[in-house]
Protein backbone atom coordinates (compact mmCIF):
# COMPACT_ATOMS: atom_id res chain seq x y z
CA UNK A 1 -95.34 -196.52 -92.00
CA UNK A 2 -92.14 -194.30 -92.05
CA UNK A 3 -89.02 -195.29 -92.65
CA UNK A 4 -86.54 -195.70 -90.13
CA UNK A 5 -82.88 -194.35 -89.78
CA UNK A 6 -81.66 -198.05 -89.32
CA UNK A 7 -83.31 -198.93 -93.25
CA UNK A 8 -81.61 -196.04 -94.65
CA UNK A 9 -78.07 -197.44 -92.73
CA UNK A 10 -78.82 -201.08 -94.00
CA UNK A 11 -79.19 -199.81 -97.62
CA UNK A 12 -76.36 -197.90 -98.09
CA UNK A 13 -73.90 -200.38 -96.74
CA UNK A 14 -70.28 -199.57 -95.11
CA UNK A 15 -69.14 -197.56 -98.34
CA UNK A 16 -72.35 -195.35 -98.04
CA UNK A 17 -71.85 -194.67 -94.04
CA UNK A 18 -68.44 -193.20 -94.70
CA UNK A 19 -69.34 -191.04 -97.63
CA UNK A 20 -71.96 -189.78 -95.23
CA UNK A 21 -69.58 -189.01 -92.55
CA UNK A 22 -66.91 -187.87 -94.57
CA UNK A 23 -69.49 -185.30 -96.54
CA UNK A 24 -70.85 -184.46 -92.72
CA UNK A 25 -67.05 -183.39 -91.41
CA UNK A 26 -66.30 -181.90 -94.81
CA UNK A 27 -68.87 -179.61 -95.31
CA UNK A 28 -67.83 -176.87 -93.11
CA UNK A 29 -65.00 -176.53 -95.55
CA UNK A 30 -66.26 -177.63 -98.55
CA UNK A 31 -69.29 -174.66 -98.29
CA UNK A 32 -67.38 -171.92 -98.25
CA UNK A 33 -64.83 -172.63 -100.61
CA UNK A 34 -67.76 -174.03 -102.78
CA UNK A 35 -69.41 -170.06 -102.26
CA UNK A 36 -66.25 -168.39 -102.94
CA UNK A 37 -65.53 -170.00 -106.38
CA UNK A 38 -69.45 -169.70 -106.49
CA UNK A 39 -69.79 -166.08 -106.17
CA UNK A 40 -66.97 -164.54 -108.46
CA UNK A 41 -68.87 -167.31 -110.81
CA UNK A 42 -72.41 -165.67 -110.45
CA UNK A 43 -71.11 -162.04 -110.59
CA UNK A 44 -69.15 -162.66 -113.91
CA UNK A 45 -72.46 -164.41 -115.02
CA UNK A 46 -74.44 -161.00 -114.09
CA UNK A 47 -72.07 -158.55 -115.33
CA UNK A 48 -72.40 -160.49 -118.80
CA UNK A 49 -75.99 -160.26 -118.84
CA UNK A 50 -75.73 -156.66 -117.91
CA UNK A 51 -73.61 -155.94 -120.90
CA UNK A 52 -75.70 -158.00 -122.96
CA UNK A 53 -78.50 -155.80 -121.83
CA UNK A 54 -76.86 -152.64 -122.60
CA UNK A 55 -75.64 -153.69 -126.41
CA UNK A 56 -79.71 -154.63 -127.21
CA UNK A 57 -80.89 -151.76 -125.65
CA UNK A 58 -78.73 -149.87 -128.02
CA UNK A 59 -79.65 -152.43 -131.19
CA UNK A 60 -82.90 -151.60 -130.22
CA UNK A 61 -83.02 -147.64 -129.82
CA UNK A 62 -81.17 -147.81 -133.39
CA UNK A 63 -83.76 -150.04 -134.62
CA UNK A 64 -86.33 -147.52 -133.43
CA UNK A 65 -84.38 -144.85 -135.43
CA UNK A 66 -84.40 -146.75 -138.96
CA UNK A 67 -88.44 -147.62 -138.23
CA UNK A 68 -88.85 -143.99 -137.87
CA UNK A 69 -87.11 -142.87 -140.64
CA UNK A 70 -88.67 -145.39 -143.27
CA UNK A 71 -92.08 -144.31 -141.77
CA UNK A 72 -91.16 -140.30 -142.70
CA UNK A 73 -90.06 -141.55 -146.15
CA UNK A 74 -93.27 -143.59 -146.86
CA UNK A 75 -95.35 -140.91 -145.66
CA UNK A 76 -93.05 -137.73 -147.92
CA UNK A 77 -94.21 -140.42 -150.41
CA UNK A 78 -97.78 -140.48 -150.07
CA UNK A 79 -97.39 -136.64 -149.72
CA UNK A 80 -95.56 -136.23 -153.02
CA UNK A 81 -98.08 -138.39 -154.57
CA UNK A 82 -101.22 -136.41 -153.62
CA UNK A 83 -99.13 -133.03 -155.05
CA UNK A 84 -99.68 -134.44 -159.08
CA UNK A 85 -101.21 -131.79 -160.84
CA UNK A 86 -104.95 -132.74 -161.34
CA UNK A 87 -105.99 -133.98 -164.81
CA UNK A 88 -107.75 -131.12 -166.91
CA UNK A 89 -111.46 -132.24 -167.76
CA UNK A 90 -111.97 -130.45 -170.30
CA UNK A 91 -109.69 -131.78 -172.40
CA UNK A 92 -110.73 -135.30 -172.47
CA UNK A 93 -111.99 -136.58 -175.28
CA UNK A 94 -115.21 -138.01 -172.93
CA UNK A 95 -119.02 -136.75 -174.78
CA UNK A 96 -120.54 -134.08 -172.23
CA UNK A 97 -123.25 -133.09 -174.29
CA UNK A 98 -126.86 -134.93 -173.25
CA UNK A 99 -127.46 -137.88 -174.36
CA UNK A 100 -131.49 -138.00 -175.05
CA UNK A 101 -131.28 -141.71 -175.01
CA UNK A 102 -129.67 -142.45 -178.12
């Protein structure tokens, strides 16, 4: 069964009727100065996260940079690495003669 209007009036009591009246006359001024306090609010809140926005895109793009440039200096590395000047076989020390199974 639904509830009636007249349980919801019982319930609350006198102090409950007024606050509902009072909030039903006040609200046609209460809203707007609610949404003009609200709004300068919200915009100060979006202009924030826009700046916020704006500083890690930059952290990021420099981030980028530094990854970049470590990945050029590993890979000079490896370069510089493969440049050694071979080893000379022939002056080992190893036995290249046959070894007829001795």
């Amino acid at each position: 069964m639904a509830p009636k209007i007249t349980d919801f009036v019982e319930d609350a009591g006198a102090p409950g009727i007024i606050a509902g009246i009072g909030a039903v006359l006040l609200a046609p001024v209460v809203i707007p100065v609610v949404a003009g306090v609200g709004k300068p609010i919200a915009k100060s809140i979006i202009k924030g996260g826009l700046v916020l926005f704006e500083k890690s895109r930059g952290a990021v793009a420099e981030l980028g940079e530094t990854w970049e440039d470590m990945v050029a200096e590993a890979r000079a590395e490896l370069a510089e690495g493969r440049q050694l000047p071979a080893v000379d076989v022939a002056s080992t020390s190893v036995d290249n003669g046959p070894d007829n199974g001795a």
